[in-house]
N, C-alpha and C. Protein backbone atom coordinates (compact mmCIF):
# COMPACT_ATOMS: atom_id res chain seq x y z
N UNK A 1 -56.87 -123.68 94.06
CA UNK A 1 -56.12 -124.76 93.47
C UNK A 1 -55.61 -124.37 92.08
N UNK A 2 -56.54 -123.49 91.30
CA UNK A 2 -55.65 -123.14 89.74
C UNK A 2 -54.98 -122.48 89.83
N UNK A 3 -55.12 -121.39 90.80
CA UNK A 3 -53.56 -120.92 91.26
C UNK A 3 -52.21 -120.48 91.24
N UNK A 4 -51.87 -122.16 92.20
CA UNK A 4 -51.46 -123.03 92.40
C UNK A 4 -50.89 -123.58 91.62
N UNK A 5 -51.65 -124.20 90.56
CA UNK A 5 -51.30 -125.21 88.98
C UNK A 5 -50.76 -124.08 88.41
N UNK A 6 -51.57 -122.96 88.45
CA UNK A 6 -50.60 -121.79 87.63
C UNK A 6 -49.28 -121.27 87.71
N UNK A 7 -49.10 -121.18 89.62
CA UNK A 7 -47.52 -120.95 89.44
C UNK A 7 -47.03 -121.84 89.50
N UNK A 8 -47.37 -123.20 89.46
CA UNK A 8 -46.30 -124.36 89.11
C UNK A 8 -46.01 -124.44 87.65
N UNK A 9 -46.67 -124.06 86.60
CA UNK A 9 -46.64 -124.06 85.02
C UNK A 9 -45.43 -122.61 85.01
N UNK A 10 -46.17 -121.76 85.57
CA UNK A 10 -44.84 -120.40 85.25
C UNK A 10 -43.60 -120.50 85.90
N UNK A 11 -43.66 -120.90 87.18
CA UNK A 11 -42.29 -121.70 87.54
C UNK A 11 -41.51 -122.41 86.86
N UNK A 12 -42.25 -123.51 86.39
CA UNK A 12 -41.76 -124.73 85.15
C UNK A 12 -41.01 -123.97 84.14
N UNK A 13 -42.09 -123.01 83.38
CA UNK A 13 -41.58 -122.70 82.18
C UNK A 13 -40.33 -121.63 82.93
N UNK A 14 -40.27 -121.01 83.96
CA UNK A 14 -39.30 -119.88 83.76
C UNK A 14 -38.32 -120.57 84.40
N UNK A 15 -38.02 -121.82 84.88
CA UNK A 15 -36.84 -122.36 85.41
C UNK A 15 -36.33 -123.08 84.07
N UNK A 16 -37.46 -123.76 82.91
CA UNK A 16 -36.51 -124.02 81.63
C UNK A 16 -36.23 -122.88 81.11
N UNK A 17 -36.81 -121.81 81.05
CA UNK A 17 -35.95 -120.58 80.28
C UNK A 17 -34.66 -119.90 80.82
N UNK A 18 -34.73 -119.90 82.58
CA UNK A 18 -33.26 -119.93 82.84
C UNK A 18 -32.08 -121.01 82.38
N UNK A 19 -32.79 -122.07 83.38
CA UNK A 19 -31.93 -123.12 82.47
C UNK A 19 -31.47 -123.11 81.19
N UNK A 20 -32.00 -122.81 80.28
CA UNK A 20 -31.52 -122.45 78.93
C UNK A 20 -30.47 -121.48 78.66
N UNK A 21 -30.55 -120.16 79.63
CA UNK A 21 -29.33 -119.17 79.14
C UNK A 21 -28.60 -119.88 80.40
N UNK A 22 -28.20 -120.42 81.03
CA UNK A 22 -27.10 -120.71 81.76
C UNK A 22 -26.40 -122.28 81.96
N UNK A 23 -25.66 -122.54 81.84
CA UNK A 23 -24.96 -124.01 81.51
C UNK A 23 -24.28 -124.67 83.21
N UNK A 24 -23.53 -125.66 82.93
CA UNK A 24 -22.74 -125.93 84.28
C UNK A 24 -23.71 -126.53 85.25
N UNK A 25 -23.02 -126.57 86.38
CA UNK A 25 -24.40 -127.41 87.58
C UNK A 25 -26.08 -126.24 88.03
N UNK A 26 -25.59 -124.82 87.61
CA UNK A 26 -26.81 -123.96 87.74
C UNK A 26 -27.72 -124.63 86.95
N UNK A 27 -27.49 -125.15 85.55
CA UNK A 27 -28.37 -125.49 84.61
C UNK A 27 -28.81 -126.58 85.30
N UNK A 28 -28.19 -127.15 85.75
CA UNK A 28 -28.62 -128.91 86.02
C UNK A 28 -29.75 -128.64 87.51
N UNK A 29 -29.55 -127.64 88.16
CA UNK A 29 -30.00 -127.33 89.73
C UNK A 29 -31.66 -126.70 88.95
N UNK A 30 -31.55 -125.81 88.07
CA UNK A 30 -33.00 -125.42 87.93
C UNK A 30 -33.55 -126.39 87.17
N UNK A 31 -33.26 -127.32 85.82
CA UNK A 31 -33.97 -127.58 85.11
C UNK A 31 -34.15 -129.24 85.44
N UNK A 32 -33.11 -130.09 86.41
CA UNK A 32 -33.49 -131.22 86.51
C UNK A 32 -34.57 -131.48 88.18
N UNK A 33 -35.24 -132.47 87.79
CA UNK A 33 -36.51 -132.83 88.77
C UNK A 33 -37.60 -134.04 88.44
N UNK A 34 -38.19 -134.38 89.00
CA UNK A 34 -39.04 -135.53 89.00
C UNK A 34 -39.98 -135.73 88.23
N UNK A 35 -40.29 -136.56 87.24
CA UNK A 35 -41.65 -136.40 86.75
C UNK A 35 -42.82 -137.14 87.39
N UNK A 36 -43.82 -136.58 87.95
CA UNK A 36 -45.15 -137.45 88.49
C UNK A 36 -46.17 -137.32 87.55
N UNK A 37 -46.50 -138.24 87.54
CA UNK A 37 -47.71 -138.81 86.45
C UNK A 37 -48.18 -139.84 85.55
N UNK A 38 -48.38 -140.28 84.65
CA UNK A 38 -48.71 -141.45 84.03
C UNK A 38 -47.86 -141.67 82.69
N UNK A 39 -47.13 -141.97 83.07
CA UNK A 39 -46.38 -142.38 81.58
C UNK A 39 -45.53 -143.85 81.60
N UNK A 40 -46.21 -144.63 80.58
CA UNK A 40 -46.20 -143.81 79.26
C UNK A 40 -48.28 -143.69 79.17
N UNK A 41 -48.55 -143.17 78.45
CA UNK A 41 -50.35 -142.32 78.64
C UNK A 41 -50.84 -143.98 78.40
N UNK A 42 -52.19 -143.85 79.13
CA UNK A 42 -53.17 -144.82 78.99
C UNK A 42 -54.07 -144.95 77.77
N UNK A 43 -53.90 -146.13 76.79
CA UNK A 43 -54.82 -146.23 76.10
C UNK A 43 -56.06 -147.43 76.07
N UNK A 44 -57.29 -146.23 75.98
CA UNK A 44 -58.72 -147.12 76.17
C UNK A 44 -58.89 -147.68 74.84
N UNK A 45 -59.12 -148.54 74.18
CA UNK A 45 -59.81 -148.73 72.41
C UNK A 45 -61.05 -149.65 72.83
N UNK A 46 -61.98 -149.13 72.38
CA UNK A 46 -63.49 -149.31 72.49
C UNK A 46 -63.64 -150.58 71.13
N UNK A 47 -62.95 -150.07 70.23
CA UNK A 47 -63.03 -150.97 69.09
C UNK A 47 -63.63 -149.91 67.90
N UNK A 48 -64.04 -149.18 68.25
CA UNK A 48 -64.95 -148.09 67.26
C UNK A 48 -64.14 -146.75 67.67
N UNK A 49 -63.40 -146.33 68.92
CA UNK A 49 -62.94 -145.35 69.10
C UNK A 49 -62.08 -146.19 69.94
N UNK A 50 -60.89 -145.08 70.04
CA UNK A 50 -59.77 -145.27 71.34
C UNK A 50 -59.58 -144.07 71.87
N UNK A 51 -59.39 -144.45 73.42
CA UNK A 51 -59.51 -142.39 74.17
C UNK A 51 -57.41 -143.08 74.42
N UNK A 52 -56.52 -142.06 74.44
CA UNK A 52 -55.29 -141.74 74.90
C UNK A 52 -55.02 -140.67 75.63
N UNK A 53 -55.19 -141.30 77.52
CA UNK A 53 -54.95 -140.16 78.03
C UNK A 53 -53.98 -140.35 79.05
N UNK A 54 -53.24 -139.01 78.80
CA UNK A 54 -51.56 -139.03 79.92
C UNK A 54 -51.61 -137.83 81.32
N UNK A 55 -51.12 -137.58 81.82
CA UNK A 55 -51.02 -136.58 82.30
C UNK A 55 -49.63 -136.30 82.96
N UNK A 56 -48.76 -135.70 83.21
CA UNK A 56 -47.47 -135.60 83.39
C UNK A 56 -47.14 -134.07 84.20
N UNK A 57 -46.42 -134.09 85.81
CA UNK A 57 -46.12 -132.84 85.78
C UNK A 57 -44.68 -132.96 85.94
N UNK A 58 -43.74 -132.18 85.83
CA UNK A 58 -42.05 -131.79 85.10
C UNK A 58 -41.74 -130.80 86.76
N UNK A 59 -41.44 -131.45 87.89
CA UNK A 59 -41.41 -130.45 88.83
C UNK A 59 -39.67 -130.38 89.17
N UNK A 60 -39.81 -128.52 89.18
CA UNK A 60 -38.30 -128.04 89.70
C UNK A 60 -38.25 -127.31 90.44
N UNK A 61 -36.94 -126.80 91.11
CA UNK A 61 -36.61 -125.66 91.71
C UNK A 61 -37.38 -124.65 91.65
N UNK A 62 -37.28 -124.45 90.76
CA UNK A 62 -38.49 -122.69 89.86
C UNK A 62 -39.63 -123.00 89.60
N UNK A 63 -40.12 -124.44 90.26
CA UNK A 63 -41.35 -124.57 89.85
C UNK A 63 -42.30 -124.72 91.15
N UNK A 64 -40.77 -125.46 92.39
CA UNK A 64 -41.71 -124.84 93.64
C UNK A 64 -41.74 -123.26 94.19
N UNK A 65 -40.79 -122.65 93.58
CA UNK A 65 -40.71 -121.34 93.83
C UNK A 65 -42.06 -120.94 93.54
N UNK A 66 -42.38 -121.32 92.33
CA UNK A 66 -43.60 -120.57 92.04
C UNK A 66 -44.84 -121.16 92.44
N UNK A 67 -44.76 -122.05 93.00
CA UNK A 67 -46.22 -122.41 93.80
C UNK A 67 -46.26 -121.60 95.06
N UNK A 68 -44.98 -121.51 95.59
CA UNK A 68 -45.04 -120.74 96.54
C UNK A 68 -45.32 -119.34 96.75
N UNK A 69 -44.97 -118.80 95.81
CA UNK A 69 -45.11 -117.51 95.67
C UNK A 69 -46.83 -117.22 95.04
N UNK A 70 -47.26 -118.02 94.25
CA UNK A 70 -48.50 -118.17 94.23
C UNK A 70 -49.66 -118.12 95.19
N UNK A 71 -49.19 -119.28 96.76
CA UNK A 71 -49.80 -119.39 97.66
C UNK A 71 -49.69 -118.01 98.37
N UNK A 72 -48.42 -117.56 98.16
CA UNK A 72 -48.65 -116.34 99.38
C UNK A 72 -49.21 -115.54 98.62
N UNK A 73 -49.27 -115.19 97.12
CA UNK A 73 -50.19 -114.32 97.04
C UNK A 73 -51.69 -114.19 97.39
N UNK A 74 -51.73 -115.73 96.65
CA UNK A 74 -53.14 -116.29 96.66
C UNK A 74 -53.78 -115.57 98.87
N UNK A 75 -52.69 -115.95 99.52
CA UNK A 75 -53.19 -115.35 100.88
C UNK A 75 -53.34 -114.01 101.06
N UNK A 76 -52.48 -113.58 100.49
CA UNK A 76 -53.06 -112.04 100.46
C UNK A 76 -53.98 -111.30 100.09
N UNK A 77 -54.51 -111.96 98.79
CA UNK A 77 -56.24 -111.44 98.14
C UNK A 77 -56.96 -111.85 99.24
């Protein structure tokens, strides 16, 4: 499963770093996608403490690429 989370984070980040050198609908095809998760973040206040917790994942093109490519490695070890 960390993986997994891993090539979805290096996916992420390397589909915004393409996205970044290239403009037009390529830009819009790698870097736009769904966000799943909790927003806006949950806040607990105890009265003496408050916990603020979010969690958010940013999923794209290059970000299922890289789960994928993750899994097949991950099958090959």
């Amino acid at each position: 499963m960390l993986i997994v989370v891993a090539g979805l984070v290096v996916g992420s980040l390397l589909g915004e770093l393409l996205g970044n050198l290239t403009s037009g609908w390529v830009q819009e095809f790698l870097t736009k996608g769904p966000t799943i998760g909790v927003t806006p973040p949950v806040t607990l206040d105890l009265r003496l403490i408050a916990f603020t917790l979010g969690v958010a994942f940013k999923v794209n093109v290059v970000g299922v690429l890289g789960i994928v490519i993750s899994a097949v490695t991950l099958r090959h070890l």
